[in-house]
C-alpha atoms as a PDB file:
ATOM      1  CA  UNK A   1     -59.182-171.773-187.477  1.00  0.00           C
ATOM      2  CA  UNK A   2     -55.634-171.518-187.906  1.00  0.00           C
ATOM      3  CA  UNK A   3     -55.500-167.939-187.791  1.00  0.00           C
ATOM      4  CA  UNK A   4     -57.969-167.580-184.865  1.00  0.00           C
ATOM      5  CA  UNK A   5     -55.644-169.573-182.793  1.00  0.00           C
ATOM      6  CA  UNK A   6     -52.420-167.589-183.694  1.00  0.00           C
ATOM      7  CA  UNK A   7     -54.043-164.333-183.231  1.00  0.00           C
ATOM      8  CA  UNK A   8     -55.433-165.546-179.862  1.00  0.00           C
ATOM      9  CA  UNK A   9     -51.707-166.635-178.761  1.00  0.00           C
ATOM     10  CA  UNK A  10     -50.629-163.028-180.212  1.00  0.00           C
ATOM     11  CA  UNK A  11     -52.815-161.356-177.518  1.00  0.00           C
ATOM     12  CA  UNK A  12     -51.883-163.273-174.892  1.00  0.00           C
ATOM     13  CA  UNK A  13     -48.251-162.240-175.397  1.00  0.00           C
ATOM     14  CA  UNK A  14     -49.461-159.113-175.957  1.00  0.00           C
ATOM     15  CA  UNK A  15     -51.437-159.441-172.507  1.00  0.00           C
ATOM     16  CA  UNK A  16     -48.801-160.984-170.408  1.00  0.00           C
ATOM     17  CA  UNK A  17     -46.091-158.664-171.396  1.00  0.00           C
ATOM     18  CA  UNK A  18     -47.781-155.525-170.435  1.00  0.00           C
ATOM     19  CA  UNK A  19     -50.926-156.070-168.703  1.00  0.00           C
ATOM     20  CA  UNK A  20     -48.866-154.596-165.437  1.00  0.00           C
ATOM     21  CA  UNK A  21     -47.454-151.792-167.657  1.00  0.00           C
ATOM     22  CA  UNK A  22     -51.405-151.490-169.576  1.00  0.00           C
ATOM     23  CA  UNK A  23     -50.887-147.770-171.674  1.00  0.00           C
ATOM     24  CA  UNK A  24     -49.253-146.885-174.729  1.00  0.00           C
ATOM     25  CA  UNK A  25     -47.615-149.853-176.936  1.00  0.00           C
ATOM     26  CA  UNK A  26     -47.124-147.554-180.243  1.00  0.00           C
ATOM     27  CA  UNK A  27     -47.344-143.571-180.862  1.00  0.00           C
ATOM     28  CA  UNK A  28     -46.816-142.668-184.208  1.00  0.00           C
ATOM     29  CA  UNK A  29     -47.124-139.449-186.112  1.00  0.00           C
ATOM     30  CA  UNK A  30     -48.553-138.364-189.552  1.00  0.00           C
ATOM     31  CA  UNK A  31     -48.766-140.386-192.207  1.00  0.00           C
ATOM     32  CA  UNK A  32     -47.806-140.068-195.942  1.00  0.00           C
ATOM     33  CA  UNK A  33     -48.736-142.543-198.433  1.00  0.00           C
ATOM     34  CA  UNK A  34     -50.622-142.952-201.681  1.00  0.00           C
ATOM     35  CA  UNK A  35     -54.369-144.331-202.407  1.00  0.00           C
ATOM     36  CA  UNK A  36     -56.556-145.620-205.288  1.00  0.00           C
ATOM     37  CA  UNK A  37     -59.738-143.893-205.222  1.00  0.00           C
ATOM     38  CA  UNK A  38     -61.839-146.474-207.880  1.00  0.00           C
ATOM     39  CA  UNK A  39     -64.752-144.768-210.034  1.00  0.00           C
ATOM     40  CA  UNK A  40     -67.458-145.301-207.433  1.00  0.00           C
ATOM     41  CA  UNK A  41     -69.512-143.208-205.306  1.00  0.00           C
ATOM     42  CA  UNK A  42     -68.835-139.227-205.468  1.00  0.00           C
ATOM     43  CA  UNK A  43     -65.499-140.174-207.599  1.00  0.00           C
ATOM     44  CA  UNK A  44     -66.253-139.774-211.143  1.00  0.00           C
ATOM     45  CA  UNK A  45     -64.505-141.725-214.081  1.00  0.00           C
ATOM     46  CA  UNK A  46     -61.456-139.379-214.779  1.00  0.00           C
ATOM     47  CA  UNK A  47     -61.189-138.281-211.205  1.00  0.00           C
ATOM     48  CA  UNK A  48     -60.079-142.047-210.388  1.00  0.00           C
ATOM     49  CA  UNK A  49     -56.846-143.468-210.228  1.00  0.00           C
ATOM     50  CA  UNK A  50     -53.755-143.313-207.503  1.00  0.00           C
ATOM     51  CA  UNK A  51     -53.212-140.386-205.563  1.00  0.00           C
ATOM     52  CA  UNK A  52     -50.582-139.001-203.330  1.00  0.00           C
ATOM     53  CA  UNK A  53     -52.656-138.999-199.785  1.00  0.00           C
ATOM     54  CA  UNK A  54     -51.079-137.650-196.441  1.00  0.00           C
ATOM     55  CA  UNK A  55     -52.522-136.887-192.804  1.00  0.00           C
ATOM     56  CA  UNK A  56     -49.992-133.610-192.092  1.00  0.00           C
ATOM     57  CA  UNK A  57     -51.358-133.628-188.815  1.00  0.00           C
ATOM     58  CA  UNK A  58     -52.838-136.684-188.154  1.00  0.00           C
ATOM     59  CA  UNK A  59     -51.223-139.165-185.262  1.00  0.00           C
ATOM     60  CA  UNK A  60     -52.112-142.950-184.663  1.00  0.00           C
ATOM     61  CA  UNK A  61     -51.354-144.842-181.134  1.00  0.00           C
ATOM     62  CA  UNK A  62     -51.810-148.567-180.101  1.00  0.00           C
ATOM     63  CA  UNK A  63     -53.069-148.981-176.705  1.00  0.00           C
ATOM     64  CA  UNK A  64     -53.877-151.646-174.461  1.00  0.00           C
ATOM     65  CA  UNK A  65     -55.797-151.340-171.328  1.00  0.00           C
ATOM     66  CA  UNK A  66     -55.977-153.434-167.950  1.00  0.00           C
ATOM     67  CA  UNK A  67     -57.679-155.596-169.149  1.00  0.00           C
ATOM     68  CA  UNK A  68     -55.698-156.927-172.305  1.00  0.00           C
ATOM     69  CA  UNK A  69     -57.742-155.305-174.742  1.00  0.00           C
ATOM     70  CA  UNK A  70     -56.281-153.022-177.572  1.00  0.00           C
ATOM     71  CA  UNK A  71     -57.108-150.008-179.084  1.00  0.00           C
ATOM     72  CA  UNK A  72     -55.981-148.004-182.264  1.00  0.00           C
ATOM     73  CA  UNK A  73     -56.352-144.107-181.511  1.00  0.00           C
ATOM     74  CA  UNK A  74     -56.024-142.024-183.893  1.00  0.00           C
ATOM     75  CA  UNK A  75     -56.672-138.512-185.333  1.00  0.00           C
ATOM     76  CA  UNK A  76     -59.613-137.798-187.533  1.00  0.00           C
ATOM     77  CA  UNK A  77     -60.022-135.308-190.343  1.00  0.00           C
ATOM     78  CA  UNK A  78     -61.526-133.005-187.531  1.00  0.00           C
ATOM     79  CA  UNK A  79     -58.319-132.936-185.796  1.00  0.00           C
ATOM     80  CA  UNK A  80     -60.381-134.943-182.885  1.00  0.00           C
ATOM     81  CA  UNK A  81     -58.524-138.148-181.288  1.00  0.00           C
ATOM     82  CA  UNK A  82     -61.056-141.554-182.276  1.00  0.00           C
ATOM     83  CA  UNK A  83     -60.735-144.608-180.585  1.00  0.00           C
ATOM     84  CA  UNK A  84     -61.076-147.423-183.228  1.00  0.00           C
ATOM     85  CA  UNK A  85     -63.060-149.223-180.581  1.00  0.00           C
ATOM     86  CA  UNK A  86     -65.549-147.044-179.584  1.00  0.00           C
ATOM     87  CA  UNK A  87     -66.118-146.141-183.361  1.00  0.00           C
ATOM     88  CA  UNK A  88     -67.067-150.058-183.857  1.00  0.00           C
ATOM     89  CA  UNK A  89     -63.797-151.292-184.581  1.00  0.00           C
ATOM     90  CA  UNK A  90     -62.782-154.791-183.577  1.00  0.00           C
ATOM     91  CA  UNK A  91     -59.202-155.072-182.941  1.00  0.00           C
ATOM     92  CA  UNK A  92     -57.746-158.419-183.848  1.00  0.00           C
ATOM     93  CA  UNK A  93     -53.819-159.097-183.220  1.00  0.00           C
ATOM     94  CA  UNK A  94     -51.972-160.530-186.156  1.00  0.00           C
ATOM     95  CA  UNK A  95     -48.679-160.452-185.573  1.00  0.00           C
ATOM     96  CA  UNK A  96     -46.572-160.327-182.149  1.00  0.00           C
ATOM     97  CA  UNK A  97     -42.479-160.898-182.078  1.00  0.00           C
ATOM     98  CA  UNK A  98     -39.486-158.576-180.937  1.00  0.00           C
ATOM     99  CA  UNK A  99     -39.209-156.408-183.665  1.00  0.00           C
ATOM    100  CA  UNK A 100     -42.650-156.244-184.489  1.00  0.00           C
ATOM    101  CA  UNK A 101     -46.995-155.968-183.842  1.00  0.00           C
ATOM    102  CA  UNK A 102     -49.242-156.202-186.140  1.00  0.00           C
ATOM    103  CA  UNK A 103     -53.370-155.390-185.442  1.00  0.00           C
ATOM    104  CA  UNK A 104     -56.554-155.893-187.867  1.00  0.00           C
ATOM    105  CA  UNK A 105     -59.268-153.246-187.488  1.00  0.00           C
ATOM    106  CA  UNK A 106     -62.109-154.320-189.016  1.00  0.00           C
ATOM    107  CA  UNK A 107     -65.119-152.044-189.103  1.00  0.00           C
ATOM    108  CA  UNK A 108     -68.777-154.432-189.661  1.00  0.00           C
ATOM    109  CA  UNK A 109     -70.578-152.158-189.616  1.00  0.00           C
ATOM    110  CA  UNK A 110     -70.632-148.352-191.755  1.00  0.00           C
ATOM    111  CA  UNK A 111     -67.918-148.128-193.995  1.00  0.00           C
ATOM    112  CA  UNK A 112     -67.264-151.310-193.883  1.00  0.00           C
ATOM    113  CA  UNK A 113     -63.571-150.953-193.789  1.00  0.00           C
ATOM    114  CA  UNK A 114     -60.307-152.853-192.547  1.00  0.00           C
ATOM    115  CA  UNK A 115     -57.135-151.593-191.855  1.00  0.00           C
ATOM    116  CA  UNK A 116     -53.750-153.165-190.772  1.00  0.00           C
ATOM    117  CA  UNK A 117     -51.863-152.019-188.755  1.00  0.00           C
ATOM    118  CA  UNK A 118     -47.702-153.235-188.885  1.00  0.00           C
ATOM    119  CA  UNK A 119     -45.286-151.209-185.565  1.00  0.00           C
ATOM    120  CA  UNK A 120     -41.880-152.212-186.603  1.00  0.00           C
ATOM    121  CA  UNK A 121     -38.492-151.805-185.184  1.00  0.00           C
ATOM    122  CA  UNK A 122     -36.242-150.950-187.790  1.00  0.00           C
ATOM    123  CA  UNK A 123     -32.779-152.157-187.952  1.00  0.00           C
ATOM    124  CA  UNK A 124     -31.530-148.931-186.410  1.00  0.00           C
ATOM    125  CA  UNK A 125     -33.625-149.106-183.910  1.00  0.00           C
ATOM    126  CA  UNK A 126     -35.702-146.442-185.415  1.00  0.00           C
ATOM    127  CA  UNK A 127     -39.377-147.778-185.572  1.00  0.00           C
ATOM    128  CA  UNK A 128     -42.140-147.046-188.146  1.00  0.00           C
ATOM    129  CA  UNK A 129     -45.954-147.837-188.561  1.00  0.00           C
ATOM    130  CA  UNK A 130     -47.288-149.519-191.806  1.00  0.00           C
ATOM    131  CA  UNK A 131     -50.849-149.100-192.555  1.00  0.00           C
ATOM    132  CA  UNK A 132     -53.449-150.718-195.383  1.00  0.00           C
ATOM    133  CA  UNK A 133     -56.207-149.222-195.486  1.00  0.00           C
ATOM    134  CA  UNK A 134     -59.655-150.532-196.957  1.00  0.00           C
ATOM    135  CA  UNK A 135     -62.650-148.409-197.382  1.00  0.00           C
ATOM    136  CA  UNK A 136     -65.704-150.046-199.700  1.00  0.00           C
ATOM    137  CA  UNK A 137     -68.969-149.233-198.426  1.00  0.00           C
ATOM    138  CA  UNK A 138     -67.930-145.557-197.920  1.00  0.00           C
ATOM    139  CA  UNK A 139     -69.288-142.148-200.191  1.00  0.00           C
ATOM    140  CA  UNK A 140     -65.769-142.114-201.677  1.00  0.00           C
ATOM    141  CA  UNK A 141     -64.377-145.507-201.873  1.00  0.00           C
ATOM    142  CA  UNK A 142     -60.447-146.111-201.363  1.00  0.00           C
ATOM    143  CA  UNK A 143     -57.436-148.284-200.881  1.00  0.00           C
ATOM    144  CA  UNK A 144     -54.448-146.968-199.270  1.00  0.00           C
ATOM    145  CA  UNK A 145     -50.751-147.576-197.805  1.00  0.00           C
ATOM    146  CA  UNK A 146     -49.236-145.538-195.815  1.00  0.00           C
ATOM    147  CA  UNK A 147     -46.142-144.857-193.344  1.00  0.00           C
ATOM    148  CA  UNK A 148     -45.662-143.302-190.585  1.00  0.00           C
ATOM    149  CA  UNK A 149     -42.593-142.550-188.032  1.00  0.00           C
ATOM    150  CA  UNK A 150     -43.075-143.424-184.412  1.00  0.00           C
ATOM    151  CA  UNK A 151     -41.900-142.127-181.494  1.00  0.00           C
ATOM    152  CA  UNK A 152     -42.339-144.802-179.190  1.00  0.00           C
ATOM    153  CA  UNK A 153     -42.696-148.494-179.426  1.00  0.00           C
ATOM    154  CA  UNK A 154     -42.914-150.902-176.690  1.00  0.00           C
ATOM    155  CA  UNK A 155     -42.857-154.467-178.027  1.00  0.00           C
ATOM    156  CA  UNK A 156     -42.887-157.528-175.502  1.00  0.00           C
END
């Protein structure tokens, strides 16, 4: 209950600093990280383990739109820009504060994955996205952690 409540008071500061300004919060470009592919579905024992794992050309962005609601976009394998939304994704807020927002995705249905996502300013003002990534129900089964840099961050 806790957590319901403080993720309900992170989108309302979410929502009252920039429901006038509703658009882009985050953009961030391609990830590199690593990923533990377990021996389960198409990954074979001896083909599991940790892996270097990188998205060259992918790109992620956190919107939010007139309504308060937010929105992970990002690219797909197929070079195609996916709303996490649309794609069944239910975008909780976790974290909201000047240097930092942090969103669950959590995906019910499919895949059954969950990914969190962390937009931080860094002490140089530079600012990065964190991402943990969860993928069970899927044909090839994976954990990951990645980083990315960002070229815009707009935190409250």
């Amino acid at each position: 209950m806790k957590n319901l409540l403080l993720g309900l008071v992170a989108l309302g500061v979410i929502a009252a600093g920039s429901r006038a300004g509703a658009g882009t919060i985050a953009a961030c470009g391609p990830q590199k990280g690593h990923a533990y592919y377990p021996a389960a579905g198409l990954v074979k024992r001896g083909q599991d383990g940790w892996q270097d794992d990188q998205m060259s050309t992918g790109s992620t962005t956190l919107t939010q739109n007139v309504k308060g609601e937010l929105d992970v976009l990002f690219k797909d394998s197929r070079g195609e820009i996916v709303s996490s939304r649309d794609d069944g994704g239910q975008i909780i807020p976790l974290r909201v504060s000047k240097s930092e927002v942090s969103v669950l995705v959590v995906y019910p249905d499919g895949a059954q994955a969950a990914e969190i996502y962390s937009f931080i300013r860094e002490s140089d003002g530079s600012a990065k996205m964190l991402q943990l990534s969860s993928k069970g129900a899927a044909i090839i089964p994976k954990a990951g952690v990645y980083v990315a840099d960002c070229t815009t961050l707009n935190l409250p």
